[in-house]
N, C-alpha and C. Protein backbone atom coordinates (compact mmCIF):
# COMPACT_ATOMS: atom_id res chain seq x y z
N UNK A 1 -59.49 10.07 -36.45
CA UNK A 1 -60.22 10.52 -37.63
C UNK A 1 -59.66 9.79 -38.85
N UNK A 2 -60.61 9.46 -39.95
CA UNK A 2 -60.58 8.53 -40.69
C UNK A 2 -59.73 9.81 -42.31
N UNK A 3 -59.51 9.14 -43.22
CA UNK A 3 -58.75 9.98 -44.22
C UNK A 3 -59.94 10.54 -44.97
N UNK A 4 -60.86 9.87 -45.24
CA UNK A 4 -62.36 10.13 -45.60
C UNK A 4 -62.66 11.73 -44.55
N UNK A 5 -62.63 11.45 -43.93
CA UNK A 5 -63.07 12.49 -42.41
C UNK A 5 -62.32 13.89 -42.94
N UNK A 6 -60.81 13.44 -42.68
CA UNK A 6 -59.91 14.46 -42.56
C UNK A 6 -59.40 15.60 -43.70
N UNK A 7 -60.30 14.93 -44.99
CA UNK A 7 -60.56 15.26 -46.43
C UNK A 7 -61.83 16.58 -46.58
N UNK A 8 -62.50 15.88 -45.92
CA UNK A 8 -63.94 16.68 -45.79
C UNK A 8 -63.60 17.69 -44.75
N UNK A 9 -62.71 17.61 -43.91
CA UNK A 9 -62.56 18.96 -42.99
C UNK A 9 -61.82 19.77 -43.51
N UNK A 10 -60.52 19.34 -43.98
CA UNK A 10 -60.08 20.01 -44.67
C UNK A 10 -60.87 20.86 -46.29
N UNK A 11 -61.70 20.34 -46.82
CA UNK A 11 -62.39 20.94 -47.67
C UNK A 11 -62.99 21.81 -47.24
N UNK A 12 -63.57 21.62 -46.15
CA UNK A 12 -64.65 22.82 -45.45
C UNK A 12 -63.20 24.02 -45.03
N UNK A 13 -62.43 23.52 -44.25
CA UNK A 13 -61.43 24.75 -44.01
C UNK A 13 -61.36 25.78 -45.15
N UNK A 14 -61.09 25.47 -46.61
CA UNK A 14 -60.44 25.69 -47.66
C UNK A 14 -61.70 26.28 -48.03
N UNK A 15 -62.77 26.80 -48.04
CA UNK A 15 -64.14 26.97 -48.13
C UNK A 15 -64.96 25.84 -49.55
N UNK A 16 -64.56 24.63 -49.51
CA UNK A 16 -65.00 23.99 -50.35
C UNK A 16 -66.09 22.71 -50.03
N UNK A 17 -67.25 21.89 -50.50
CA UNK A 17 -68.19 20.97 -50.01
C UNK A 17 -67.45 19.88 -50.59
N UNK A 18 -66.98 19.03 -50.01
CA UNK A 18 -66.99 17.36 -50.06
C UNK A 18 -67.74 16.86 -51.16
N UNK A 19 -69.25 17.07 -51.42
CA UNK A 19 -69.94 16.22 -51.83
C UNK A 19 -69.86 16.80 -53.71
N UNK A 20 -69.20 18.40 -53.85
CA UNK A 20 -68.75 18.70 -54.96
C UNK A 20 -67.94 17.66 -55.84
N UNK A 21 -66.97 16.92 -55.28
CA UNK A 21 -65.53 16.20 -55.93
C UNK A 21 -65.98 14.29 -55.43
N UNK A 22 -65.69 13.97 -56.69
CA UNK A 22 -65.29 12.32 -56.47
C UNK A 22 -64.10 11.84 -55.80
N UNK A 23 -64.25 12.07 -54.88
CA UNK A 23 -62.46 12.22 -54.06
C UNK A 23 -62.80 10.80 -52.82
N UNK A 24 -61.00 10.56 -53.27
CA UNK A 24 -60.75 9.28 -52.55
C UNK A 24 -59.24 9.64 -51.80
N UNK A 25 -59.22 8.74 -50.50
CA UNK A 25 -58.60 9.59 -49.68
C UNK A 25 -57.22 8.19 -49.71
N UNK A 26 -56.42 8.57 -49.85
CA UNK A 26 -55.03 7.53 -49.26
C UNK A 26 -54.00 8.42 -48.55
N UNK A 27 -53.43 7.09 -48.30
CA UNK A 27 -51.85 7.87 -47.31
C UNK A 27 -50.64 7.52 -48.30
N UNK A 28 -49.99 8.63 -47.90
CA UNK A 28 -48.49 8.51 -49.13
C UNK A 28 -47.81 7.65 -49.17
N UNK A 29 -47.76 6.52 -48.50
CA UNK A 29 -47.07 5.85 -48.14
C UNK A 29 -47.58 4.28 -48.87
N UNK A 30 -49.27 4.39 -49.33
CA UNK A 30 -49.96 3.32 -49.80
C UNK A 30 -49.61 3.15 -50.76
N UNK A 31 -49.74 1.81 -51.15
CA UNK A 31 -49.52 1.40 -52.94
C UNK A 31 -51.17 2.04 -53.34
N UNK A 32 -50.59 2.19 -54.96
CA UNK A 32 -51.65 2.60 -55.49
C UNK A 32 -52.30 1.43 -56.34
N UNK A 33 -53.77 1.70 -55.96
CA UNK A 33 -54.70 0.16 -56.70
C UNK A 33 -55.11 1.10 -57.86
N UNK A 34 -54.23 0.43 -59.09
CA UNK A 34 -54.70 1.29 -60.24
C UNK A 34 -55.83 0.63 -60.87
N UNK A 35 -55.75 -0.26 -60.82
CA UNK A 35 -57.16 -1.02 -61.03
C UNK A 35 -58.80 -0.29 -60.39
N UNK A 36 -58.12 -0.14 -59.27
CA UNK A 36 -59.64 1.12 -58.66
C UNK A 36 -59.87 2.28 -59.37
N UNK A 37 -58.35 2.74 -59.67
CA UNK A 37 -58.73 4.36 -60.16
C UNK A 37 -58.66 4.70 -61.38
N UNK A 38 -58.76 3.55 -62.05
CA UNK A 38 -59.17 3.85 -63.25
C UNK A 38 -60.80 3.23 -63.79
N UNK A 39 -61.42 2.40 -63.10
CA UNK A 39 -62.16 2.10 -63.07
C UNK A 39 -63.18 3.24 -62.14
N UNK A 40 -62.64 4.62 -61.23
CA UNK A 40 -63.59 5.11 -60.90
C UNK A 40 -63.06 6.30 -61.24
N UNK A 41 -62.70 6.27 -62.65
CA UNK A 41 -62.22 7.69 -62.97
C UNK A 41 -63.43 8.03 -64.23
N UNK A 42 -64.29 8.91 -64.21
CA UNK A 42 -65.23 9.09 -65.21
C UNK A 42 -65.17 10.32 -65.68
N UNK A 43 -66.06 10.53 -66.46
CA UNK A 43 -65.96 11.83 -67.80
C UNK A 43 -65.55 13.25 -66.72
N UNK A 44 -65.59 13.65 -65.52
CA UNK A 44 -65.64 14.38 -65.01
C UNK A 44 -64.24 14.26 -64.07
N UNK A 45 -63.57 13.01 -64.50
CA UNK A 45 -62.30 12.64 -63.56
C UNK A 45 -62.23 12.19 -62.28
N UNK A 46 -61.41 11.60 -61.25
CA UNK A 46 -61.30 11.48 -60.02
C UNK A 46 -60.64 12.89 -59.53
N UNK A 47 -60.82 12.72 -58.15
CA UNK A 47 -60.03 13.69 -57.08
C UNK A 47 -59.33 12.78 -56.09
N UNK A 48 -58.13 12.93 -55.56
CA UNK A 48 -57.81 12.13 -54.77
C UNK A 48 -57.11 13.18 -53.89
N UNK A 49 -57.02 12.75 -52.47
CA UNK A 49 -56.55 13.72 -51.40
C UNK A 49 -55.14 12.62 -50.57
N UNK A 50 -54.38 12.80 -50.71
CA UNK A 50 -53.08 12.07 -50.07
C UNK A 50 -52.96 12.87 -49.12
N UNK A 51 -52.92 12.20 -47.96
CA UNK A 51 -52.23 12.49 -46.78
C UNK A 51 -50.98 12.09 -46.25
N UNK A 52 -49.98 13.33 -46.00
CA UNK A 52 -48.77 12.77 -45.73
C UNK A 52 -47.92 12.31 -44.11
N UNK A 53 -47.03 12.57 -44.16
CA UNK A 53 -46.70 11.88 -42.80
C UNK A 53 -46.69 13.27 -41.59
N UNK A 54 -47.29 14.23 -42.07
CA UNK A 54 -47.65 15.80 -41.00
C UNK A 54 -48.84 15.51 -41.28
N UNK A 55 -49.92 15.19 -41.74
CA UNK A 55 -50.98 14.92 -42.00
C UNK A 55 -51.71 16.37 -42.57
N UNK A 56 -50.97 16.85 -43.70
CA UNK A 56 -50.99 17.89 -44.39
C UNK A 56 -51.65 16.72 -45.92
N UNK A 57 -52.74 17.49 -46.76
CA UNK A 57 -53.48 16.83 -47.67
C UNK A 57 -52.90 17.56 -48.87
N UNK A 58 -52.62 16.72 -49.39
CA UNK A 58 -52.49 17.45 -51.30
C UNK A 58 -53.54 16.51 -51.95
N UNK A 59 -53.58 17.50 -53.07
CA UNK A 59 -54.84 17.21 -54.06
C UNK A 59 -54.40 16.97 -55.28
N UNK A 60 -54.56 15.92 -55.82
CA UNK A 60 -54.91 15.79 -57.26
C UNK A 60 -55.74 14.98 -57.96
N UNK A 61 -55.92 15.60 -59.36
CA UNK A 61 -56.92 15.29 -60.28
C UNK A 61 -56.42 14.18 -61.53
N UNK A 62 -57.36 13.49 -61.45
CA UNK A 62 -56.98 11.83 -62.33
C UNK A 62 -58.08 11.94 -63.50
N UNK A 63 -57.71 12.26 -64.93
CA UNK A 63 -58.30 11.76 -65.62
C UNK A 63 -57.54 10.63 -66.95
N UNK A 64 -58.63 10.33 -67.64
CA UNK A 64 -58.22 9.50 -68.60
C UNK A 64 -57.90 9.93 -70.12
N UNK A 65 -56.72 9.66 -70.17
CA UNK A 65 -55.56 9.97 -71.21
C UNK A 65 -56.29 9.99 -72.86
N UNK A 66 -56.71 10.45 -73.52
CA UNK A 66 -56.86 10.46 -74.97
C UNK A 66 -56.23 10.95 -75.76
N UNK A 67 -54.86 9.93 -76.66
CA UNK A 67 -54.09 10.80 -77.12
C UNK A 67 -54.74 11.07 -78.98
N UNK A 68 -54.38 12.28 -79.51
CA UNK A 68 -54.85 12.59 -81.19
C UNK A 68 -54.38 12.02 -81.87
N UNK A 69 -55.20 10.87 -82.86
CA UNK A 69 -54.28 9.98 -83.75
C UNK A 69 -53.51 11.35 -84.99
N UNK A 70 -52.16 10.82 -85.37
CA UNK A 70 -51.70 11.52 -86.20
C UNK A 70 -50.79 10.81 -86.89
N UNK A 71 -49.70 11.71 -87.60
CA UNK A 71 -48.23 11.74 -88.22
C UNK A 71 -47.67 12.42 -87.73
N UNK A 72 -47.13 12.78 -86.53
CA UNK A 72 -46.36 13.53 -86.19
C UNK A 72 -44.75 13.32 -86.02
N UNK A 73 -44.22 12.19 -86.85
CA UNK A 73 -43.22 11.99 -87.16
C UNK A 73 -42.17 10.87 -86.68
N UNK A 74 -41.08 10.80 -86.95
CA UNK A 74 -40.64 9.13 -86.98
C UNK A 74 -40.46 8.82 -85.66
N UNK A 75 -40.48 8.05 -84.47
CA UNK A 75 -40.00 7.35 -83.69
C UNK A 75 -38.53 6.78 -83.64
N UNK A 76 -38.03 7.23 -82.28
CA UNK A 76 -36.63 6.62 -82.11
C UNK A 76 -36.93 5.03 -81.92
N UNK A 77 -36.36 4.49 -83.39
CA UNK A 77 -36.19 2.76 -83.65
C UNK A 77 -35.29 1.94 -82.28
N UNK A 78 -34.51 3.27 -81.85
CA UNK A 78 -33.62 2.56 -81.03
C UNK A 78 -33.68 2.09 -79.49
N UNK A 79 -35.11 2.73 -79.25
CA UNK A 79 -34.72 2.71 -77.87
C UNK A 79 -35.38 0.95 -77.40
N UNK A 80 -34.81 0.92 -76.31
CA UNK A 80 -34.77 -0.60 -75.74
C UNK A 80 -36.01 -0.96 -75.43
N UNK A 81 -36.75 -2.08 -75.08
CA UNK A 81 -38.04 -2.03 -74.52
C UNK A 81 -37.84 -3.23 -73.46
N UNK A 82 -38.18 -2.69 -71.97
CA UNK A 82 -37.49 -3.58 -70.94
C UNK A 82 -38.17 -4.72 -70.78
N UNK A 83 -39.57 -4.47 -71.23
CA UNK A 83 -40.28 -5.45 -71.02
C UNK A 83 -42.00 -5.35 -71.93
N UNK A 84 -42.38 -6.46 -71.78
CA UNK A 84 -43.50 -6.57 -72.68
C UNK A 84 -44.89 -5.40 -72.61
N UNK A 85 -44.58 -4.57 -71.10
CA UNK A 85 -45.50 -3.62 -71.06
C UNK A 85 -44.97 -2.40 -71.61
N UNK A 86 -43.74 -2.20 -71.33
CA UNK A 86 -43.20 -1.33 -72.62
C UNK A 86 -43.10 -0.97 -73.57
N UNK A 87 -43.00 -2.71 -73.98
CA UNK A 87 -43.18 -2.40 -75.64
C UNK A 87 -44.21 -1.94 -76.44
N UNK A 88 -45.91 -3.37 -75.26
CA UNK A 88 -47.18 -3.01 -75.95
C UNK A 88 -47.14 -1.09 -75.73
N UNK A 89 -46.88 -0.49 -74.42
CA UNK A 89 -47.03 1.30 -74.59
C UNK A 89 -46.58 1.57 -75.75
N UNK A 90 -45.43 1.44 -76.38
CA UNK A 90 -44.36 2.27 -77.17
C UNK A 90 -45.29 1.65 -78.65
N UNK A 91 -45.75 0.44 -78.85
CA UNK A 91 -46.56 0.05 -80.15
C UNK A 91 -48.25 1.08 -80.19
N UNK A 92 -48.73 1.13 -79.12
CA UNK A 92 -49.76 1.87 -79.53
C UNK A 92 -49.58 3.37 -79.21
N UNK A 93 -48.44 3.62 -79.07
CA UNK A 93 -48.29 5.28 -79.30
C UNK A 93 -48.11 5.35 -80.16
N UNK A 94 -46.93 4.61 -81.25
CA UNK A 94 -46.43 4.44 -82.34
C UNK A 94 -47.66 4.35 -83.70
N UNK A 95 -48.45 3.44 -83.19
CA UNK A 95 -49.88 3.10 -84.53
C UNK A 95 -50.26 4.19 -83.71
N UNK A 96 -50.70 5.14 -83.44
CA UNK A 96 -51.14 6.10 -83.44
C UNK A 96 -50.85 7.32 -84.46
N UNK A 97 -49.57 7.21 -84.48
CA UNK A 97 -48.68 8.31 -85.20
C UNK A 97 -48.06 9.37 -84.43
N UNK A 98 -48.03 8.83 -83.17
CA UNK A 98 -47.16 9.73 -82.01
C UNK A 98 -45.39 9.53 -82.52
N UNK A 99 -44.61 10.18 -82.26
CA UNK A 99 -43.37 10.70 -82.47
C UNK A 99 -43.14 10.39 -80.75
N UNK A 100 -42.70 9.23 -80.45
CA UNK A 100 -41.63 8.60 -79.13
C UNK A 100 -40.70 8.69 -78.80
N UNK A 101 -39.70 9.39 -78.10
CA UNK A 101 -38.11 9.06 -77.67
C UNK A 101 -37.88 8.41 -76.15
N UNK A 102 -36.82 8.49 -75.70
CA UNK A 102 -36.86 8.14 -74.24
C UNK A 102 -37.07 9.23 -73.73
N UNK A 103 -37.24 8.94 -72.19
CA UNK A 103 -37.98 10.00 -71.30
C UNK A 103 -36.82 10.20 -70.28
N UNK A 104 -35.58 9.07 -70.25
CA UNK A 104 -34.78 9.38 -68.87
C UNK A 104 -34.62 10.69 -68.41
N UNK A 105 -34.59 11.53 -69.34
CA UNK A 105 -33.63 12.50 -68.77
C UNK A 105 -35.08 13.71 -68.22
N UNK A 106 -36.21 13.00 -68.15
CA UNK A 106 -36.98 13.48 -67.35
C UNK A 106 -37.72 12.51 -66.03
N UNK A 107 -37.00 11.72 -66.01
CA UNK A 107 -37.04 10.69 -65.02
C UNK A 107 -37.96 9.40 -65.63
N UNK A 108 -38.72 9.76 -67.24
CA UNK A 108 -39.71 9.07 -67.06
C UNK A 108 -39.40 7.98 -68.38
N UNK A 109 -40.67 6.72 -69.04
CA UNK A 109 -39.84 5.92 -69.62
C UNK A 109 -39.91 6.28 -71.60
N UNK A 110 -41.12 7.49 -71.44
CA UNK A 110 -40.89 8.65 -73.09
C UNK A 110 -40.89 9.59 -73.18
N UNK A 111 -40.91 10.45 -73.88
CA UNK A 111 -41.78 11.71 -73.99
C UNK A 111 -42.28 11.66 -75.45
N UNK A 112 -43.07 12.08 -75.08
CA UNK A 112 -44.01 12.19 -76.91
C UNK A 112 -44.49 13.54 -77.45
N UNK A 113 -44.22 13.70 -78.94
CA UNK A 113 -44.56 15.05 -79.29
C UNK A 113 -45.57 14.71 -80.01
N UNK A 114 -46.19 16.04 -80.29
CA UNK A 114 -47.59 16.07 -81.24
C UNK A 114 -47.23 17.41 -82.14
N UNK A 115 -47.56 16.39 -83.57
CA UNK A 115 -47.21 17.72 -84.61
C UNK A 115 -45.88 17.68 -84.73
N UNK A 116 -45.27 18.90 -85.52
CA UNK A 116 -43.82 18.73 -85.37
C UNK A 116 -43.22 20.14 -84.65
N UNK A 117 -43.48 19.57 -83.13
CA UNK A 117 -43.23 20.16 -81.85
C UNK A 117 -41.86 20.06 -81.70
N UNK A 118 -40.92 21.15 -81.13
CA UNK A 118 -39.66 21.05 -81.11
C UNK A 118 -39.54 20.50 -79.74
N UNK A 119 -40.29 20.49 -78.85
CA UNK A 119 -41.04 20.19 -77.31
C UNK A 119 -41.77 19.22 -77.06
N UNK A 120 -41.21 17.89 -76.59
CA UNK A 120 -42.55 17.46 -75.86
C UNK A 120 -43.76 17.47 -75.02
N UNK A 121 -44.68 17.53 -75.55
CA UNK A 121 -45.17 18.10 -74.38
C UNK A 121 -45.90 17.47 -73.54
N UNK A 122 -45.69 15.95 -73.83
CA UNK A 122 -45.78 14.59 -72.82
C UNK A 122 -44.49 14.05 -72.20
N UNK A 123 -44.81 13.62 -71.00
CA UNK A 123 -43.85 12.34 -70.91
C UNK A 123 -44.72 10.98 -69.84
N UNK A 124 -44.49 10.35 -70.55
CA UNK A 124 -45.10 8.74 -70.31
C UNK A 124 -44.23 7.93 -69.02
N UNK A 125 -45.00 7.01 -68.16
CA UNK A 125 -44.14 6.24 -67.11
C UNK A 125 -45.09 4.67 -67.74
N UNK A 126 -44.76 4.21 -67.63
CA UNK A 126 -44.93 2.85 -67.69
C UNK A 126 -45.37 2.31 -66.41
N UNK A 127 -46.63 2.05 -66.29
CA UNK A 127 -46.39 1.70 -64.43
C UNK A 127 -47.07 -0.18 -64.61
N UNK A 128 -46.17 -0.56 -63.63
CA UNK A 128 -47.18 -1.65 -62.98
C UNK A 128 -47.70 -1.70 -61.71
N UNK A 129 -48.11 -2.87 -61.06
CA UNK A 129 -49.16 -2.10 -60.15
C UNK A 129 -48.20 -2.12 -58.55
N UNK A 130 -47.04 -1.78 -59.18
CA UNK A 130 -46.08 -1.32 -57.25
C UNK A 130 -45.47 0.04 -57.53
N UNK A 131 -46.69 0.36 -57.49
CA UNK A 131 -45.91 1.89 -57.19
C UNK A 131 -46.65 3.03 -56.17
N UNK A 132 -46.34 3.47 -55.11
CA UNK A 132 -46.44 4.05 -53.85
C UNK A 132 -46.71 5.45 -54.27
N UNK A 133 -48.04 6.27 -53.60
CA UNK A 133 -48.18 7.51 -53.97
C UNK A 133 -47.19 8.32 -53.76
N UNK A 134 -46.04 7.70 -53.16
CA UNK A 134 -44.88 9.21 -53.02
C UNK A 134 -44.21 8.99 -53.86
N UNK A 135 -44.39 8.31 -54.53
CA UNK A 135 -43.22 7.90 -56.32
C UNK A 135 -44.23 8.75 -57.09
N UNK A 136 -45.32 8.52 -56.77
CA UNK A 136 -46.40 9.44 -57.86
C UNK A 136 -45.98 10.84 -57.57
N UNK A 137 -45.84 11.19 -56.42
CA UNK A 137 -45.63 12.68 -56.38
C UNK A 137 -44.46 13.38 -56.56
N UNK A 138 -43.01 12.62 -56.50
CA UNK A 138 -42.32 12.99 -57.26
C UNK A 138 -42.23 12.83 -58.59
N UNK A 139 -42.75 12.16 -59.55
CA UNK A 139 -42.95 12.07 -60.86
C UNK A 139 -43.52 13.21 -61.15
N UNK A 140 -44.93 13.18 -60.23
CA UNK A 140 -45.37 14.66 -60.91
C UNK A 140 -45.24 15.79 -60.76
N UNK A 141 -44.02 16.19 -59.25
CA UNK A 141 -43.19 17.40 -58.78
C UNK A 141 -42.37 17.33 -60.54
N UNK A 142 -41.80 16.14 -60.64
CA UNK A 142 -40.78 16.49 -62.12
C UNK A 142 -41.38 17.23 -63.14
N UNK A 143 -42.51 16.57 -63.29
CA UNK A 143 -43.38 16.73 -64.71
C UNK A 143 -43.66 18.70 -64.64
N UNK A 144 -44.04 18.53 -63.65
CA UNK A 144 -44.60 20.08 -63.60
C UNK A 144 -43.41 21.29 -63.42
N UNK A 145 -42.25 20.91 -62.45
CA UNK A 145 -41.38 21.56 -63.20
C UNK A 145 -40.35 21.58 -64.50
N UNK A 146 -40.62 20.50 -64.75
CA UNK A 146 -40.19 20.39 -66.96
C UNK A 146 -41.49 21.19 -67.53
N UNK A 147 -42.56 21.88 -67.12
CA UNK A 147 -43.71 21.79 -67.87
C UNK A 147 -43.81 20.83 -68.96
N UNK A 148 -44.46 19.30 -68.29
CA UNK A 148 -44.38 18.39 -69.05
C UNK A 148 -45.88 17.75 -68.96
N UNK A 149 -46.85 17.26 -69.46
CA UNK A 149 -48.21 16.60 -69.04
C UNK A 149 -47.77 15.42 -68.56
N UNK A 150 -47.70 14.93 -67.85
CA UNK A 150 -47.49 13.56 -67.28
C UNK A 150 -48.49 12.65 -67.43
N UNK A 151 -48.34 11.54 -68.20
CA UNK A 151 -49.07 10.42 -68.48
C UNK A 151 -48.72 8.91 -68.19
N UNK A 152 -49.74 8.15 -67.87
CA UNK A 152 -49.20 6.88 -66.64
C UNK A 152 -49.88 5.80 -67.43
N UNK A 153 -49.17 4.63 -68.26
CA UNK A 153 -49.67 4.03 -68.86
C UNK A 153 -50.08 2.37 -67.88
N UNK A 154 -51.13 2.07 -68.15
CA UNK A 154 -51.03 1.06 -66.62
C UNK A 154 -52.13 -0.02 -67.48
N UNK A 155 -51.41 -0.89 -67.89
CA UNK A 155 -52.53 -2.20 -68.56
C UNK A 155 -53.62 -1.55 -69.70
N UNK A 156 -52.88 -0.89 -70.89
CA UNK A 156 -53.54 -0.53 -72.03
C UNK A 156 -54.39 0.33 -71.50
N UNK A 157 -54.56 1.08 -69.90
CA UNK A 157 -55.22 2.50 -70.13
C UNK A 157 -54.29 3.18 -69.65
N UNK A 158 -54.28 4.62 -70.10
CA UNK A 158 -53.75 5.79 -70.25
C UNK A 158 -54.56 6.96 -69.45
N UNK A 159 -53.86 7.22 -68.32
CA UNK A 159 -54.24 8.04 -67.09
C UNK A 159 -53.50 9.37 -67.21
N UNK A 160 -53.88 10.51 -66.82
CA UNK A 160 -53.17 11.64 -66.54
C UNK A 160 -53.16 12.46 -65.08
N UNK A 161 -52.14 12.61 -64.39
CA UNK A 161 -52.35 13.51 -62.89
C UNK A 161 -51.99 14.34 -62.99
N UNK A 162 -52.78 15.50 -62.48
CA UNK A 162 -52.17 16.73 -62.39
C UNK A 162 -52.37 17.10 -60.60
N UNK A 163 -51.65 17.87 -60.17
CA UNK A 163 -51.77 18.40 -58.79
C UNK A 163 -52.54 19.59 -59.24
N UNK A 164 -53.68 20.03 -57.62
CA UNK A 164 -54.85 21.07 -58.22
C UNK A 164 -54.63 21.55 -56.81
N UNK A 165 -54.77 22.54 -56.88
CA UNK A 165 -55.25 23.73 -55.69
C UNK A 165 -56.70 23.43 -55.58
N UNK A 166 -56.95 23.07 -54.25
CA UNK A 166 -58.49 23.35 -53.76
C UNK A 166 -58.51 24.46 -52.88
């Protein structure tokens, strides 16, 4: 049985129809073609169903990132920028009027506040295109226990995952 297949059975188990969700099926183990999923992520979002190595399915939901232009206050001048996709992220959060620091100490490469939040209530990864859905899912095991929105910046678009109960 195909991951396509094993998506749709599992939906029906769960009492849910397949043909409800834009859902695309990978294995945890695949690199992720962000180039696909952002290109088939629309006003209504993607669904994606990962299958792992028990062939147990988790679900999550992919939409596209819109952050509120503002002033929400100064940016740490200091932090390093490893590389040129870093930097362009950290410049258009910045002309935005997002408030940037580093993210290490939530595994990720910012966190960003809105307003003058004592809390972030983002944190940003910088991705290029090698990164394996089981790096995605611990990023977003982190994010969700920091209660953090997790946001994935990948070639000037701005993606968000959340894990969803079907």
């Amino acid at each position: 049985m195909n991951k396509k297949e094993m998506i749709a059975e599992d939906l029906k188990k769960r009492g849910r129809n397949s043909q409800d969700y834009e859902m695309r099926g990978y294995g945890y183990d695949e690199n992720i073609n962000f180039g696909e999923i952002i290109e088939s992520t629309n006003d209504n979002g993607l669904h994606v169903g990962i299958v792992d190595n028990e062939l147990e399915i988790i679900y999550y939901k992919i939409d596209k990132h819109v952050w509120e232009q503002g002033n929400f206050g100064e940016s740490n001048d200091e932090i390093r920028l490893e590389d040129d996709k870093h930097k362009r992220a950290y410049e258009q959060m910045t002309a935005m009027g997002l408030k940037v620091n580093s993210g290490f100490k939530f595994g990720a490469d910012y966190r960003v506040y809105s307003e003058n939040e004592e809390h972030a209530p983002w944190i940003v990864i910088v991705c290029n295109n090698e990164m394996k859905w089981l790096e995605m899912a611990r990023a977003i095991r982190v994010s969700h226990a920091v209660k953090k929105n997790l946001v994935f910046w990948v070639n000037d678009a701005w993606i968000t995952v959340k894990w969803i109960r079907l």
